[in-house]
C-alpha atoms as a PDB file:
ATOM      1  CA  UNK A   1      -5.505  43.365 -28.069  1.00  0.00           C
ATOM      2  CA  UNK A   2      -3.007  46.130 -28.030  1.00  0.00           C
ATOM      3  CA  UNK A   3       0.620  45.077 -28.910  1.00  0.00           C
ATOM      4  CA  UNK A   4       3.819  46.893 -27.916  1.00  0.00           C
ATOM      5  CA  UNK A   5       6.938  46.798 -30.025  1.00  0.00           C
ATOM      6  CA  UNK A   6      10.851  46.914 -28.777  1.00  0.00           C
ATOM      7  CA  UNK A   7      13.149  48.678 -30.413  1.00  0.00           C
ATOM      8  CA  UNK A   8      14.022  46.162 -32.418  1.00  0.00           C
ATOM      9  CA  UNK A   9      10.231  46.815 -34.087  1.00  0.00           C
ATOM     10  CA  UNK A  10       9.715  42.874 -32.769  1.00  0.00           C
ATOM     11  CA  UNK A  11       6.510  42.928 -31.477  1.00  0.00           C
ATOM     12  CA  UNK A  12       5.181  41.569 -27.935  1.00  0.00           C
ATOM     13  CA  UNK A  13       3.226  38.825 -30.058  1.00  0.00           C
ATOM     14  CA  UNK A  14       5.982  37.648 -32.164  1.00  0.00           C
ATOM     15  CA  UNK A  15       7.951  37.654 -28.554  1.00  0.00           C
ATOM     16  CA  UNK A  16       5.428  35.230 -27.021  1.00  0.00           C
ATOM     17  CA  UNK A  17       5.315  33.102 -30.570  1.00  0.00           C
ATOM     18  CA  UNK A  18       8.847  32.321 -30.624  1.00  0.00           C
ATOM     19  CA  UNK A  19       8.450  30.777 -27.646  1.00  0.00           C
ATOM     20  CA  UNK A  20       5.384  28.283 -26.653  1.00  0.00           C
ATOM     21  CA  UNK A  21       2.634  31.082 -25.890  1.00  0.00           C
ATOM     22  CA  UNK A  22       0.880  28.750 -23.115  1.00  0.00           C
ATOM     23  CA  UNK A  23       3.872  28.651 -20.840  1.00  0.00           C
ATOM     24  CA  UNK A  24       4.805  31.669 -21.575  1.00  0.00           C
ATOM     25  CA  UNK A  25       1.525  33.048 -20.632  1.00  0.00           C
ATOM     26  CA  UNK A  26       2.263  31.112 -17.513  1.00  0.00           C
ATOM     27  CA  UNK A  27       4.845  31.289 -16.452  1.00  0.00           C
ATOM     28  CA  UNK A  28       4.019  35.229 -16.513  1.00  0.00           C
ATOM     29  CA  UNK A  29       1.296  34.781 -14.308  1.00  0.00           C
ATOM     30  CA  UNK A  30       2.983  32.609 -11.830  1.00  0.00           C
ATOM     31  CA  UNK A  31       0.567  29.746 -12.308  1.00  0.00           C
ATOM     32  CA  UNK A  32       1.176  25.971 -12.353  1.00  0.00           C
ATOM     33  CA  UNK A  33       0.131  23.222 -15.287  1.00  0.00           C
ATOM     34  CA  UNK A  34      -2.348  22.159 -12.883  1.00  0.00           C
ATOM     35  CA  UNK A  35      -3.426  25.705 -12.078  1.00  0.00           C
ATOM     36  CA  UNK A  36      -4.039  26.761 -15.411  1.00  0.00           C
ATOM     37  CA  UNK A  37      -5.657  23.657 -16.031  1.00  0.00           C
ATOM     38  CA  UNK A  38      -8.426  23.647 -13.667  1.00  0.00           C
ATOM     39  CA  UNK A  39      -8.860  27.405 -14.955  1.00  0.00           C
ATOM     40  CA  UNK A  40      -9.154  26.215 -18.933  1.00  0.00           C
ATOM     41  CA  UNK A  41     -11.370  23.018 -17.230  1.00  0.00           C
ATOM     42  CA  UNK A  42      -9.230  20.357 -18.679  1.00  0.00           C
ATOM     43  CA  UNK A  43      -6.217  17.795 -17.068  1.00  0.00           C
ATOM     44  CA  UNK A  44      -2.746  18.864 -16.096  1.00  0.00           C
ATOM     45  CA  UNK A  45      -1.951  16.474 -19.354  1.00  0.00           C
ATOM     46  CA  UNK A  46      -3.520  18.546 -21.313  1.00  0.00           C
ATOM     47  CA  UNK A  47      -1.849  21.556 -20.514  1.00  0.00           C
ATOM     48  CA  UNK A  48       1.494  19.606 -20.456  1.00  0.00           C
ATOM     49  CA  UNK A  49       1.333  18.278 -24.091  1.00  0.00           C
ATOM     50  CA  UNK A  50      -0.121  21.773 -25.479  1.00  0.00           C
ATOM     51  CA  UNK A  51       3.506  23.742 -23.963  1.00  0.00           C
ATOM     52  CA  UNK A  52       5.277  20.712 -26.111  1.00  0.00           C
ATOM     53  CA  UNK A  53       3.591  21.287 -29.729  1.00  0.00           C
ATOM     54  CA  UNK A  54      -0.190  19.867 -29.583  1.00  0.00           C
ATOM     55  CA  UNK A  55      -2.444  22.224 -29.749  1.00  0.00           C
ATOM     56  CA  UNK A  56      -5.259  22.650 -27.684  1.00  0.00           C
ATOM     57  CA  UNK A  57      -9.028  21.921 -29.251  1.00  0.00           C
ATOM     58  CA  UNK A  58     -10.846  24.444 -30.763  1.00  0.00           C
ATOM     59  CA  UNK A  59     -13.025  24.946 -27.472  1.00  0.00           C
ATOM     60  CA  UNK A  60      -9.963  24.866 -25.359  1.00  0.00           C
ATOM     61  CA  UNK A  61      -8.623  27.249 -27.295  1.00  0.00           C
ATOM     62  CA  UNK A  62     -11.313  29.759 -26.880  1.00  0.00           C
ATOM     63  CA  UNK A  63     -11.469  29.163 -23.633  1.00  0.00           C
ATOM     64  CA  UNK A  64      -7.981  29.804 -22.910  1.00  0.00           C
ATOM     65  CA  UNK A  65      -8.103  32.849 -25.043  1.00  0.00           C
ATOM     66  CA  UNK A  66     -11.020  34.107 -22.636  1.00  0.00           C
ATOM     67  CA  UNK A  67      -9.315  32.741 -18.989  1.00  0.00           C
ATOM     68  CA  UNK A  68      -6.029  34.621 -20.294  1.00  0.00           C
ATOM     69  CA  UNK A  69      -8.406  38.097 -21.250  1.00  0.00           C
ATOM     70  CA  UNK A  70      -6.915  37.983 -24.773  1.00  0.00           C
ATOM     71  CA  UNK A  71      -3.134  37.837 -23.679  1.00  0.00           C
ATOM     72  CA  UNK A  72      -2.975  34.237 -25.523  1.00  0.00           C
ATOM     73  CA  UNK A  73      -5.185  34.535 -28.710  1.00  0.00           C
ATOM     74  CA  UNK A  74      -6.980  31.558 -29.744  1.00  0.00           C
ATOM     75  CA  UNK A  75      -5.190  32.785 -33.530  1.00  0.00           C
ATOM     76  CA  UNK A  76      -1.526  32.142 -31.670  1.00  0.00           C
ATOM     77  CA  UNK A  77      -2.337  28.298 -30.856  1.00  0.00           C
ATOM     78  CA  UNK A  78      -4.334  27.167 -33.124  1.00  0.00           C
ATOM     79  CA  UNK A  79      -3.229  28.890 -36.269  1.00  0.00           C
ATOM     80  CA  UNK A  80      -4.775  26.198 -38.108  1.00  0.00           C
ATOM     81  CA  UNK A  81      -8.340  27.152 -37.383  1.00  0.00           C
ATOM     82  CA  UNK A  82      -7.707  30.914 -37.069  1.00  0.00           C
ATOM     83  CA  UNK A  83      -6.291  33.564 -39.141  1.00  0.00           C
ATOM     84  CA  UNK A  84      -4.243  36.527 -37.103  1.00  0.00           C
ATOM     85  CA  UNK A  85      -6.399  39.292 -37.532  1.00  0.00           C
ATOM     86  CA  UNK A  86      -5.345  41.751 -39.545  1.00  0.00           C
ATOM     87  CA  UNK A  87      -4.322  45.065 -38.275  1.00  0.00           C
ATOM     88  CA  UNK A  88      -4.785  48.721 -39.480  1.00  0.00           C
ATOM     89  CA  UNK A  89      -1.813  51.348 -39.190  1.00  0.00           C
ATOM     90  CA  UNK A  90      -2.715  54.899 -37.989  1.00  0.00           C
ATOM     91  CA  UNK A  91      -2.153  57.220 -41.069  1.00  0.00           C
END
């Protein structure tokens, strides 16, 4: 996943992580709870108490990671099961 950073050197991930990554993954795509939902293949409560602090399950996770092509990493929402992958710089 390629990240972009603002001027401010604050990257596009650490954007979406100070704010809940599910809604705003969302919210970006114009999609409902119960949109995003049906697309994960879980309830609209589900999606409802992950954009207020509970994580998704491990196989939610993943699946959300591959519904959302990468854009919310499975890493991102459940940091407890997943280190962020560590990235190279260009020398």
């Amino acid at each position: 996943m390629e990240t972009f950073s603002f001027t401010s050197g604050v990257s596009v991930v650490d954007t979406i992580h100070m704010e809940n990554p599910i809604r705003a993954y969302r919210n970006n795509q114009g999609l409902t709870q119960s949109q995003l939902a049906e697309l994960v293949g879980v309830k609209k409560a589900a999606v409802s108490k992950w954009e207020v602090g509970n994580g998704p399950s491990a196989a939610a996770a993943i699946r959300l990671e591959q519904v959302s092509d990468g854009a919310v990493p499975r890493w991102l929402v459940r940091p407890d099961l997943w280190e962020r992958p560590q990235t190279t710089e260009a020398a």
